[in-house]
Every structure is written in C-alpha cells, then in structure tokens.
Protein backbone atom coordinates (compact mmCIF):
# COMPACT_ATOMS: atom_id res chain seq x y z
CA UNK A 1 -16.47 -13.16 18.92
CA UNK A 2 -13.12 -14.32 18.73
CA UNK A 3 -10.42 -13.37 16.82
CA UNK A 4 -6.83 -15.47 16.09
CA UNK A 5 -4.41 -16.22 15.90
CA UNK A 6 -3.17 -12.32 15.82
CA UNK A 7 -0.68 -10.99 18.53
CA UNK A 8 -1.91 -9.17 21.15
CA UNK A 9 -1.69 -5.23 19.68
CA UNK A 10 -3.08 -6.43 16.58
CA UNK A 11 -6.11 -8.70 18.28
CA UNK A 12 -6.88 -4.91 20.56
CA UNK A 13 -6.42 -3.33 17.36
CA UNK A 14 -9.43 -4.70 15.34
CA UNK A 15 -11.35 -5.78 18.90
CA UNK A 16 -11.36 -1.54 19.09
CA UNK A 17 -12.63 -1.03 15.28
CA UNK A 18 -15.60 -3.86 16.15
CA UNK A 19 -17.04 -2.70 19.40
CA UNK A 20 -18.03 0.47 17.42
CA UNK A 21 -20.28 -1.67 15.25
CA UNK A 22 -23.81 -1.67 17.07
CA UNK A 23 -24.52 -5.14 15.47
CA UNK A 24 -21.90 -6.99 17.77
CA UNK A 25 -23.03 -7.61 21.45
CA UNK A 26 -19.08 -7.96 22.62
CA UNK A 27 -15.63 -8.79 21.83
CA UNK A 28 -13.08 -10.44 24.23
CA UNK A 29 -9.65 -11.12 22.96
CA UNK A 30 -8.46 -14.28 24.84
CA UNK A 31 -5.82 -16.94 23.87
CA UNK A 32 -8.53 -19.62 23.78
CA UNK A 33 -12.14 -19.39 22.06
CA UNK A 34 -14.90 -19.28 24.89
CA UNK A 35 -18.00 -21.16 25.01
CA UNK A 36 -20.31 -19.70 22.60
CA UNK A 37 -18.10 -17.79 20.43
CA UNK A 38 -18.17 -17.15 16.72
CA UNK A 39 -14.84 -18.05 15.02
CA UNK A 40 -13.88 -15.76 12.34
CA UNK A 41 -10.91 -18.16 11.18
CA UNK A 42 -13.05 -20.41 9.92
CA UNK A 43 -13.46 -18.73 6.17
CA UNK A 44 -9.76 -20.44 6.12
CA UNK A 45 -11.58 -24.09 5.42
CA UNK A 46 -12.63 -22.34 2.69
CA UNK A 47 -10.34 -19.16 1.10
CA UNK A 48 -7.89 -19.84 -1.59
CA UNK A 49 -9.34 -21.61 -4.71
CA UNK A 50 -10.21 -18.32 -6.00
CA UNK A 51 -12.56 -17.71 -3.78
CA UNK A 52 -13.70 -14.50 -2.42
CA UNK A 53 -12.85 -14.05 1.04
CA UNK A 54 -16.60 -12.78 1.99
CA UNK A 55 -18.16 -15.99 0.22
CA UNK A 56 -15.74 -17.84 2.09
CA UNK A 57 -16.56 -16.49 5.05
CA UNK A 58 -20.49 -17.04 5.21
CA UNK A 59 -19.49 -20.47 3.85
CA UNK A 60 -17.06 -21.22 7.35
CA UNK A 61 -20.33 -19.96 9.33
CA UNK A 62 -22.19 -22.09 7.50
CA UNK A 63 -24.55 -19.33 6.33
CA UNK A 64 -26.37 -18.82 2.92
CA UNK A 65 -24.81 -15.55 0.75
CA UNK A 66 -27.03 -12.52 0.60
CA UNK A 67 -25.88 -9.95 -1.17
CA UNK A 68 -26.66 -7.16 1.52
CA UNK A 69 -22.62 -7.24 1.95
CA UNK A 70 -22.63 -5.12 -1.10
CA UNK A 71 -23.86 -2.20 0.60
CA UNK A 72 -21.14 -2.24 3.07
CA UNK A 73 -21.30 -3.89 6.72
CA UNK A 74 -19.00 -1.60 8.79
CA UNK A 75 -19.60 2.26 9.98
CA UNK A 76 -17.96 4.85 11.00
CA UNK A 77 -18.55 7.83 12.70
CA UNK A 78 -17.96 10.47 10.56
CA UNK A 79 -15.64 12.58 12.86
CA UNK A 80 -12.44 12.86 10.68
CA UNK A 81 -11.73 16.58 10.59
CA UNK A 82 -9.25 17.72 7.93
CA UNK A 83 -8.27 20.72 6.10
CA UNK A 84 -7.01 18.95 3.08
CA UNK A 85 -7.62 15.78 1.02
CA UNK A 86 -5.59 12.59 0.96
CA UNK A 87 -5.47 8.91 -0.37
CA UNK A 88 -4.40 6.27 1.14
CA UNK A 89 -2.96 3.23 0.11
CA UNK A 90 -1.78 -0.34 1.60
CA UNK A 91 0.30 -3.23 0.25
CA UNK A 92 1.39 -6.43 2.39
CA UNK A 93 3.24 -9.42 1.62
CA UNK A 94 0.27 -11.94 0.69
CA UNK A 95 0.13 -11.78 -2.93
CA UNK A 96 2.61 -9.36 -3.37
CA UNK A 97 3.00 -7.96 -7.18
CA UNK A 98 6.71 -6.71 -7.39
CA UNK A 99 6.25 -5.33 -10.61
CA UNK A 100 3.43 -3.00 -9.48
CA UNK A 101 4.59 0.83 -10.46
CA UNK A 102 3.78 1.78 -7.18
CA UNK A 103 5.29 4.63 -7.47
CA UNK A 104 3.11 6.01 -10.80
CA UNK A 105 0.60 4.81 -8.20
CA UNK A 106 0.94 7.11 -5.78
CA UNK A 107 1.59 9.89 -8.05
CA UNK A 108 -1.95 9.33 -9.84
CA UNK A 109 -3.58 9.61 -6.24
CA UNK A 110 -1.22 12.89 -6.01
CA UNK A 111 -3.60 13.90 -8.67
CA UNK A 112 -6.63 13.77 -7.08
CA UNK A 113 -5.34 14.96 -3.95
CA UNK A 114 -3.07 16.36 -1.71
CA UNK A 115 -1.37 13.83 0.26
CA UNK A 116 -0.69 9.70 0.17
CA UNK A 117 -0.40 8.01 3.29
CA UNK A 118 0.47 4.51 3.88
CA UNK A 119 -1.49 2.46 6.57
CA UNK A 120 0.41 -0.18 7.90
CA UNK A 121 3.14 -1.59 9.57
CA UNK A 122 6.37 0.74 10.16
CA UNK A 123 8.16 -2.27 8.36
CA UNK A 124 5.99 -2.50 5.51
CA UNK A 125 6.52 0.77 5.15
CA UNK A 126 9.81 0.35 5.34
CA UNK A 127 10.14 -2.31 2.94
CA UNK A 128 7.73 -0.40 0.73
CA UNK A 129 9.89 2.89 0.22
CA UNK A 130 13.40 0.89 -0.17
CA UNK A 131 11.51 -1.00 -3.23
CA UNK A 132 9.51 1.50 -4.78
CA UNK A 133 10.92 5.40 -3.26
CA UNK A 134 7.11 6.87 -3.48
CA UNK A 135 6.25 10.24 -2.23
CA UNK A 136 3.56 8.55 0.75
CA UNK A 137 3.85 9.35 3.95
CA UNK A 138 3.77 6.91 6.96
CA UNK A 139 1.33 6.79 9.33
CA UNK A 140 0.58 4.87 11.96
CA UNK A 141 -2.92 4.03 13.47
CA UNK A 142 -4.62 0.83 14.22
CA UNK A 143 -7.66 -0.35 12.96
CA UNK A 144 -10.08 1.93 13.64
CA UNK A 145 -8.23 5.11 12.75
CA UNK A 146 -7.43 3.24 9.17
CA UNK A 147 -11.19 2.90 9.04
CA UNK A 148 -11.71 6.42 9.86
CA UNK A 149 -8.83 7.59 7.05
CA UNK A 150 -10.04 5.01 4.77
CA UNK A 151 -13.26 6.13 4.89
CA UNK A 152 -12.21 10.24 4.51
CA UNK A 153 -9.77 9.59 2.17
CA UNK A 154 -10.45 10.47 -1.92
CA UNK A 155 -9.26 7.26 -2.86
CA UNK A 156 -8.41 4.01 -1.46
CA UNK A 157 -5.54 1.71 -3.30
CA UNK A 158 -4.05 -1.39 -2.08
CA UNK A 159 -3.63 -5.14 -2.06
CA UNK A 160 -5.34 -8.06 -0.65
CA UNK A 161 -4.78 -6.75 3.01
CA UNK A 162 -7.66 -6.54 6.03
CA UNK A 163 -7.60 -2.87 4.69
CA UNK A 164 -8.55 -3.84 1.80
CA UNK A 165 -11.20 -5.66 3.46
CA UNK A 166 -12.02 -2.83 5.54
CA UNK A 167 -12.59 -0.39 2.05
CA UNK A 168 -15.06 -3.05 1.19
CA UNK A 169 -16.87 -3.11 4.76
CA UNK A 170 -17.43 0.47 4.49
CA UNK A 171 -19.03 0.47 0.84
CA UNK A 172 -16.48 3.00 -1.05
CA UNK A 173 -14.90 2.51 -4.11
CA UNK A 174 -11.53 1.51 -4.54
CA UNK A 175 -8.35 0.54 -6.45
CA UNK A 176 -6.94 -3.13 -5.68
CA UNK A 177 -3.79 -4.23 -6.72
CA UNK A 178 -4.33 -8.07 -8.02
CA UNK A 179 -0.79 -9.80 -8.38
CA UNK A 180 -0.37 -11.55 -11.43
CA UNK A 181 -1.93 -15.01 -11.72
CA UNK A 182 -4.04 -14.51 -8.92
CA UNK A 183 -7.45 -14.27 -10.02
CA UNK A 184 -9.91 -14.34 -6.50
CA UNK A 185 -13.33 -13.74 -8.09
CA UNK A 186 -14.57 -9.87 -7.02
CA UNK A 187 -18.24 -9.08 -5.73
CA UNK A 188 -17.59 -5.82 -5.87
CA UNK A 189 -17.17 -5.26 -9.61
CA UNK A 190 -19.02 -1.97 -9.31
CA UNK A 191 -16.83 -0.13 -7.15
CA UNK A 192 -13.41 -2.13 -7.65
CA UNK A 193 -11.30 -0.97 -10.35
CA UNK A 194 -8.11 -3.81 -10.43
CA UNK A 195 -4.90 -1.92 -11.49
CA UNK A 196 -1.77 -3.65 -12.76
C-alpha cells in the first residue's frame, strides 16, 4: 500500500494505525509507489462533485460499491483504560464553516461528558481556540491513538477531516460539521447527525 503525498510523521502516522488491521499484508512508506502497490490517492480522480469520499474511493480502485463499509472497516483493540468519559472533536481547514458555534459545541459534548479533547495538529489547535475560546483540551497523538480515543470517546464531532473518516471506519455514530454549501452526499445517514 502506498500512501502520498503526506510528510514523513504523518505517512508513519497512519502506516502505524494500518498495520493493526489484519486485512492488510504490509505497508511501506516510500517517496515513490513500488511495483505492485495499491494507490490510495486515486479516489482524487474522483472526490469533489459531491461525492462521497468512500464511493470515490472504490470508484479510483476501480471496484463495484458494497455496502459492507457500513458496518465499519477499521478495528481497534479495545485497550483504552480511563476513569472518566470524554468527547472528542476535530476541525481542519478543508471546508471550513467559520460560523460554526463551536464553542456551544463543545459545551453540548460537556453535557454528556466530562472532558473535550481536540485531535489534531498543535496549530489547528491553535488556530481553533484564538477563533472560537472553547473549553477542549489539546492533545496530541497520531493516528492510531485518535483511533483508540475516537473509538472510547462518548461522542465524536468534527469536520470533513481523515478523523472524520476514521469515526466512520470504526462504525460509531457521530456529529459532522458540513460547511455551508457543501453538500457531499452521506452513506452513513444512520449514524451521522450534520450540525450547523
């Protein structure tokens, strides 16, 4: 499998959160696709048009859509020890809504549990507490610790963001944040509720 055209933390980062999937033989990051490989860029022939990004994908592999997806494709062991509950949430620049009440957001999730945390980038964060001054908390993982607290958490909220993806991968239900005008068709109707 080969992954692009990511930077070299981020490629280790998701190469770690797919070698724990027993369905994939091996992952190599490398500059340059080896012989053999499947390219996961290639839903990008395809995305945009309001198209969802999993339809998009099977299309740039050239596969018929099942609808097996809906179960959730991704696992985690269930190893996650905590002594309280928490949300998390995620929000990146791709189609961004600034008027999003993030911050009546976070206080919602407040309600159904103890603590918010923010996965992401310390920048995003950044960017995300000078614009909207919530009470979640930073922290900082890579992608198969955001799998693991995605998958404990009470509720998961956020954007279009491989986070998103990943609340999708593992089956739960989840909050998304569509920005206005954007209207990407959802397969996941049952256990997405959009919030603007």
């Amino acid at each position: 499998m080969f992954i692009v055209p990511y930077s070299q933390q981020r490629a280790e980062s998701v190469a770690k959160l797919l070698r724990t999937q027993d369905y994939i033989k091996s992952v190599t990051v490398t500059s340059e696709p080896p012989a053999g490989c499947i390219d996961l860029d290639l839903f990008r022939k395809f995305a945009g048009h309001h198209e969802n990004l999993i339809q998009a994908h099977f299309k740039g592999q050239g596969l018929v859509s099942d609808k097996s997806y809906k179960n959730g494709w991704v696992s985690i062991k269930d190893d996650f020890i905590k002594d309280y509950t928490f949300s998390v949430i995620s929000t990146g620049a791709n189609y961004h809504d600034p008027n999003f009440n993030w911050a009546k957001e976070v206080d919602y999730l407040l309600t159904i549990s103890d603590y918010v945390y923010f996965l992401g980038y310390q920048d995003e964060y950044n960017l995300f507490q000078d614009s909207f001054g919530t009470k979640a908390m930073y922290w900082d993982c890579d992608f198969l610790a955001a799998a693991q607290m995605i998958n404990a958490a009470e509720m998961y909220t956020g954007g279009y963001t491989g986070l998103t993806t990943i609340a999708q991968a593992l089956g739960r239900t989840y909050r998304i944040v569509q920005a206005p005008g954007h209207t990407c068709s959802s397969l996941f109707i049952d256990r997405e509720k959009i919030v603007n």
